[in-house]
N, C-alpha and C. Protein backbone atom coordinates (compact mmCIF):
# COMPACT_ATOMS: atom_id res chain seq x y z
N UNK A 1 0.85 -1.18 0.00
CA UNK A 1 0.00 0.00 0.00
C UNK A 1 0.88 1.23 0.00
N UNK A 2 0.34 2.36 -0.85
CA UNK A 2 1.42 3.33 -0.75
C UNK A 2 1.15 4.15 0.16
N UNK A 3 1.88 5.46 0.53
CA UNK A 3 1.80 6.30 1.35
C UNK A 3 0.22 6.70 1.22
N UNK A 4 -0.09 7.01 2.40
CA UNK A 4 -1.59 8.47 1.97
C UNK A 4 -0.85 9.15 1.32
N UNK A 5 0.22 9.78 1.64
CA UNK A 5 0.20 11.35 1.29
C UNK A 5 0.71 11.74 0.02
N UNK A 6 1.37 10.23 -0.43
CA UNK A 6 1.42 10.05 -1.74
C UNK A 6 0.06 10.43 -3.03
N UNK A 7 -0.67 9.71 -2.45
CA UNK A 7 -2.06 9.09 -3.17
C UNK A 7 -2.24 10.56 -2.93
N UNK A 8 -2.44 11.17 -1.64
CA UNK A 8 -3.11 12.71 -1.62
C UNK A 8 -2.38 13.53 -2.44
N UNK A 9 -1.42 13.81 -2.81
CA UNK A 9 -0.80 14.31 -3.54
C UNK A 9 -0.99 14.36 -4.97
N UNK A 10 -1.18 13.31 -5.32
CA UNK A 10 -1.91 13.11 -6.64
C UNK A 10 -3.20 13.46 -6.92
N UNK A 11 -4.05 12.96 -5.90
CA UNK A 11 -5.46 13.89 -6.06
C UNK A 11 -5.29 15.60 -6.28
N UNK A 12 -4.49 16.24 -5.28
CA UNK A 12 -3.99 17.13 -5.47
C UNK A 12 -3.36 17.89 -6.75
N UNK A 13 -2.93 17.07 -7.34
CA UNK A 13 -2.54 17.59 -8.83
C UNK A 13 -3.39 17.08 -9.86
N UNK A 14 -3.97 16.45 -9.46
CA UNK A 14 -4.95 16.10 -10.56
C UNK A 14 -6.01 17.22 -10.64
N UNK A 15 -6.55 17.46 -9.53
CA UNK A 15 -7.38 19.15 -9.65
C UNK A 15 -6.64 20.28 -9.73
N UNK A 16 -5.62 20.13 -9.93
CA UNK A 16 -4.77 21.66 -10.44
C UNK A 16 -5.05 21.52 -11.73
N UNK A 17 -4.52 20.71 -12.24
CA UNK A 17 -4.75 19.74 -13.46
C UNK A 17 -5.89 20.35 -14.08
N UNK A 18 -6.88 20.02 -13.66
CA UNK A 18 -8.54 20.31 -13.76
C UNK A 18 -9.23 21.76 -14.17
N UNK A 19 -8.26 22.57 -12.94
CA UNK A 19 -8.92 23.87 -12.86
C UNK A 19 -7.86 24.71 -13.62
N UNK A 20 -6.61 24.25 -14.60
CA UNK A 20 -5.70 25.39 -15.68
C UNK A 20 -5.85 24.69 -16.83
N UNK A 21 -6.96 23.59 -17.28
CA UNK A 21 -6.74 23.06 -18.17
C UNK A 21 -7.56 23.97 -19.22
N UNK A 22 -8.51 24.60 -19.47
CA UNK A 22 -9.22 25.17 -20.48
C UNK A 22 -7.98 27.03 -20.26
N UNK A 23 -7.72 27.29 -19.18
CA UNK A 23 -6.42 28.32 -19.40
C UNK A 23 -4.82 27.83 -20.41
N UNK A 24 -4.62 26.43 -20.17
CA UNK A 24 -3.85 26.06 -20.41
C UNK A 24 -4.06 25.95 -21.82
N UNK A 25 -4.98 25.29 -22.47
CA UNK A 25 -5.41 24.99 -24.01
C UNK A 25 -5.19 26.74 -24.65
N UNK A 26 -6.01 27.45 -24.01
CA UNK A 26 -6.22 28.99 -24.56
C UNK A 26 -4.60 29.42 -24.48
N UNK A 27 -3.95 29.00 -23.81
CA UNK A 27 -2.41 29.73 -23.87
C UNK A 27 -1.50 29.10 -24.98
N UNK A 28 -1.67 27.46 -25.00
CA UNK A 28 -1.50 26.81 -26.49
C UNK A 28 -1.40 27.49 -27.41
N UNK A 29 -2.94 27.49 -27.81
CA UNK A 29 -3.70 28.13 -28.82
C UNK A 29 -2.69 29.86 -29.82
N UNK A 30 -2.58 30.18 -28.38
CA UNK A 30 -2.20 31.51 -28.93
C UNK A 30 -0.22 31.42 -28.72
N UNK A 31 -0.08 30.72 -28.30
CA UNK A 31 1.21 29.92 -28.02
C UNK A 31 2.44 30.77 -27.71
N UNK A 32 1.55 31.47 -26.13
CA UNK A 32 1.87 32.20 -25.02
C UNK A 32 2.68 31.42 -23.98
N UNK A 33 4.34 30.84 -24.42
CA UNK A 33 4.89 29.79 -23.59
C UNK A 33 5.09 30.52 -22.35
N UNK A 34 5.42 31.89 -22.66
CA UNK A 34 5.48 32.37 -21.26
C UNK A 34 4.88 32.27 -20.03
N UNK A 35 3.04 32.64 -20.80
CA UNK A 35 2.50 32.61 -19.97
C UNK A 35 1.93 31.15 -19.11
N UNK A 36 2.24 30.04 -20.14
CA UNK A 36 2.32 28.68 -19.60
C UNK A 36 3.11 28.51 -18.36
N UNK A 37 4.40 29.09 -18.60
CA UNK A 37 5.59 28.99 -17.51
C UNK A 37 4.99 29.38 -16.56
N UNK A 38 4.39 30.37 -16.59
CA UNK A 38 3.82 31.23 -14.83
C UNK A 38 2.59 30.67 -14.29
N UNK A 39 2.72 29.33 -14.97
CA UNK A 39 1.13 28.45 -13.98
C UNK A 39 1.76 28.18 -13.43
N UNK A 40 1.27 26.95 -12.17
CA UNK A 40 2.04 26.60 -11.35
C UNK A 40 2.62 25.11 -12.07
N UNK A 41 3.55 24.32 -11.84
CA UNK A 41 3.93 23.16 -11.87
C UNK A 41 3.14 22.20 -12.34
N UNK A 42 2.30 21.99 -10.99
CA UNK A 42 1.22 20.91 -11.42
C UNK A 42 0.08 20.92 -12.16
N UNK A 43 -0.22 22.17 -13.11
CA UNK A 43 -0.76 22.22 -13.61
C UNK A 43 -1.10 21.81 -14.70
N UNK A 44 0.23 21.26 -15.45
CA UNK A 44 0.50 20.33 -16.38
C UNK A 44 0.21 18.40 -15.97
N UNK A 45 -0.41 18.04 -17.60
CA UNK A 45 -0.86 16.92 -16.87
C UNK A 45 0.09 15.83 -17.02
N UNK A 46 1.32 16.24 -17.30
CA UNK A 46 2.10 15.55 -17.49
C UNK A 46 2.97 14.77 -16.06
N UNK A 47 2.59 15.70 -15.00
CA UNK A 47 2.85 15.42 -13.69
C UNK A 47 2.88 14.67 -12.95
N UNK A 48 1.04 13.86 -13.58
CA UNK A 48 0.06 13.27 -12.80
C UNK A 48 0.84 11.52 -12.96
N UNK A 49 0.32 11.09 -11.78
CA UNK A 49 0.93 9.31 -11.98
C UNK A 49 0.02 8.55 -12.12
N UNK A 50 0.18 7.78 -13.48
CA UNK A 50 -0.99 6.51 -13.10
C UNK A 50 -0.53 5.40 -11.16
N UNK A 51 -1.81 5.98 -10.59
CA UNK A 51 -1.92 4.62 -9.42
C UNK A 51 -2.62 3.59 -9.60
N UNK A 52 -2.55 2.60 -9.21
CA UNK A 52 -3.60 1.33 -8.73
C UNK A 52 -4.65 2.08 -8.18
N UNK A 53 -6.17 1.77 -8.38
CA UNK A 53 -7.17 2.28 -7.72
C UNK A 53 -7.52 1.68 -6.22
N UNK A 54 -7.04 0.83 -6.17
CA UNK A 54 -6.69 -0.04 -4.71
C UNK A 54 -5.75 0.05 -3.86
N UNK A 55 -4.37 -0.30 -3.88
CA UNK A 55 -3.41 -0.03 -3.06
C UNK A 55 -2.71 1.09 -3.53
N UNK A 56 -2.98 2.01 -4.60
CA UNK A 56 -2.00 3.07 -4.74
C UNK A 56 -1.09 3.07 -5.34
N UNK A 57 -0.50 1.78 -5.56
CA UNK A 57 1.30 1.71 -6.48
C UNK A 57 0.68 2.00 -7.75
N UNK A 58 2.36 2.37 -7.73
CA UNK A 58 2.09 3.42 -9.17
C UNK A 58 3.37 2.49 -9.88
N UNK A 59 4.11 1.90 -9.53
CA UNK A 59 4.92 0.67 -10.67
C UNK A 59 3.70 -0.50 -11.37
N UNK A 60 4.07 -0.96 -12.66
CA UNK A 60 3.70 -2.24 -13.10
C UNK A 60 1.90 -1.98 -12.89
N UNK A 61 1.70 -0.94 -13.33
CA UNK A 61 0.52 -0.29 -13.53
C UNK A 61 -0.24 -0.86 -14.97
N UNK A 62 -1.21 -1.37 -14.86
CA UNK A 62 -2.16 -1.61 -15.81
C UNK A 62 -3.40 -1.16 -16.30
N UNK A 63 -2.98 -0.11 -17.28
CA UNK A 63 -3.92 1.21 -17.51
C UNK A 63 -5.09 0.71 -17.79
N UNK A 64 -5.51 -0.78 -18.82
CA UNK A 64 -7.18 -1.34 -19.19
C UNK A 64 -8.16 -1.27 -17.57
N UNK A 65 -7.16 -1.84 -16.93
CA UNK A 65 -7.77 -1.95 -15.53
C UNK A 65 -7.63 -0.85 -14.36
N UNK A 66 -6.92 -0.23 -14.59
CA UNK A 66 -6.69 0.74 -13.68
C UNK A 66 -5.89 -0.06 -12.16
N UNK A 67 -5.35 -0.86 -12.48
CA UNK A 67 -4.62 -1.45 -10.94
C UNK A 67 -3.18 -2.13 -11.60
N UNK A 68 -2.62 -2.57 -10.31
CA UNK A 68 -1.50 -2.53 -10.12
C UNK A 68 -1.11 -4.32 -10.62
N UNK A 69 -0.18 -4.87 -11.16
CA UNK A 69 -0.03 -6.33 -11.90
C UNK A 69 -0.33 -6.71 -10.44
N UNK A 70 -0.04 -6.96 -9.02
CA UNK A 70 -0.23 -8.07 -7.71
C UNK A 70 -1.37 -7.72 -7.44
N UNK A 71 -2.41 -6.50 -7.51
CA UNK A 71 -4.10 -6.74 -7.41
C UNK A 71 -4.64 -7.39 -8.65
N UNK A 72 -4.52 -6.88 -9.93
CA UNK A 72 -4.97 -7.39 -10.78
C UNK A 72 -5.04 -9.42 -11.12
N UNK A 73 -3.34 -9.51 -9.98
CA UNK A 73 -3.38 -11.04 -10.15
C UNK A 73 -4.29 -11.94 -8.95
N UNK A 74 -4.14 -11.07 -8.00
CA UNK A 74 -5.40 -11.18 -6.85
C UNK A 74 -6.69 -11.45 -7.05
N UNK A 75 -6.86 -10.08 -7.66
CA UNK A 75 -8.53 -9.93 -8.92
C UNK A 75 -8.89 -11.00 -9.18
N UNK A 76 -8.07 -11.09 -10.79
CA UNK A 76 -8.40 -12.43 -11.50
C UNK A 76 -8.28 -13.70 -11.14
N UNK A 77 -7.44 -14.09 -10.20
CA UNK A 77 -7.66 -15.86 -9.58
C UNK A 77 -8.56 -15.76 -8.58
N UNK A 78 -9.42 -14.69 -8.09
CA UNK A 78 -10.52 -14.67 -7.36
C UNK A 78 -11.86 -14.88 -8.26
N UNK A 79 -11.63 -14.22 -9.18
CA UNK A 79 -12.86 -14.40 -10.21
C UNK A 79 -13.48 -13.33 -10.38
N UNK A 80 -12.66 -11.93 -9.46
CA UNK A 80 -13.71 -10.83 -9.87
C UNK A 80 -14.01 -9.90 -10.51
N UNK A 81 -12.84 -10.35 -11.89
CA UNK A 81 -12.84 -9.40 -12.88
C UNK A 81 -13.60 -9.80 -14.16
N UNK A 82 -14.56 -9.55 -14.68
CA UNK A 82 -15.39 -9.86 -15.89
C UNK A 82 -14.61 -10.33 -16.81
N UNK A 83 -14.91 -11.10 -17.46
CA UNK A 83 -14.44 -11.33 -18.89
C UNK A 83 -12.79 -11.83 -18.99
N UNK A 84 -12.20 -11.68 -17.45
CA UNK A 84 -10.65 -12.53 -17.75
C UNK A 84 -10.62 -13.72 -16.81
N UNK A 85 -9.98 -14.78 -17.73
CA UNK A 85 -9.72 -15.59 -17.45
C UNK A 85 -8.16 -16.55 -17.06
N UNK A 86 -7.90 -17.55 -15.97
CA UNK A 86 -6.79 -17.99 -16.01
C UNK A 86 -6.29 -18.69 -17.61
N UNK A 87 -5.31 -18.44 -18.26
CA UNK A 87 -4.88 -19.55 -19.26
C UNK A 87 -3.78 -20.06 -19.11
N UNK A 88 -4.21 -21.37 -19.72
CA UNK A 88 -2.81 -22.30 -19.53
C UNK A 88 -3.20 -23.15 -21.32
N UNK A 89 -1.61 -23.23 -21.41
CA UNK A 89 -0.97 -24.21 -22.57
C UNK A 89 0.14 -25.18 -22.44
């Protein structure tokens, strides 16, 4: 499990994210780098980390599912992911 303050942190930039993104497009647009520079940091969404929606890790991240490869393998040999199955050959 990762830190809270990790995970909070990310929520955190994800609504910075949120609230310079239609400023951010309009500064594009007119391709005002300057004025890009004088947002803050996280305002870019390039910042943001894919996490696991469960424990938080953000390594070996599996974007279809949104979780982390050791929940996702949890998940699926439990049975509680739709449509995937164990295979063997």
């Amino acid at each position: 499990m990762a830190k809270k303050s990790w995970i909070a942190r990310n929520e955190r930039k994800k609504q910075t994210v949120e609230k310079f993104a239609e400023l951010r497009l309009k500064l594009k647009a007119q391709k005002d780098y300057v004025g890009i520079s004088m947002l803050p940091r996280d305002a870019s969404p390039t910042r943001l980390v894919n996490r696991c929606e469960i424990t938080g890790r953000r390594r070996a991240f599996l974007r279809r599912f949104r979780l982390s490869r050791i929940t996702f393998r949890e998940l699926a040999s439990a049975g509680m992911l739709p449509g995937v199955t164990k295979s063997s050959w």
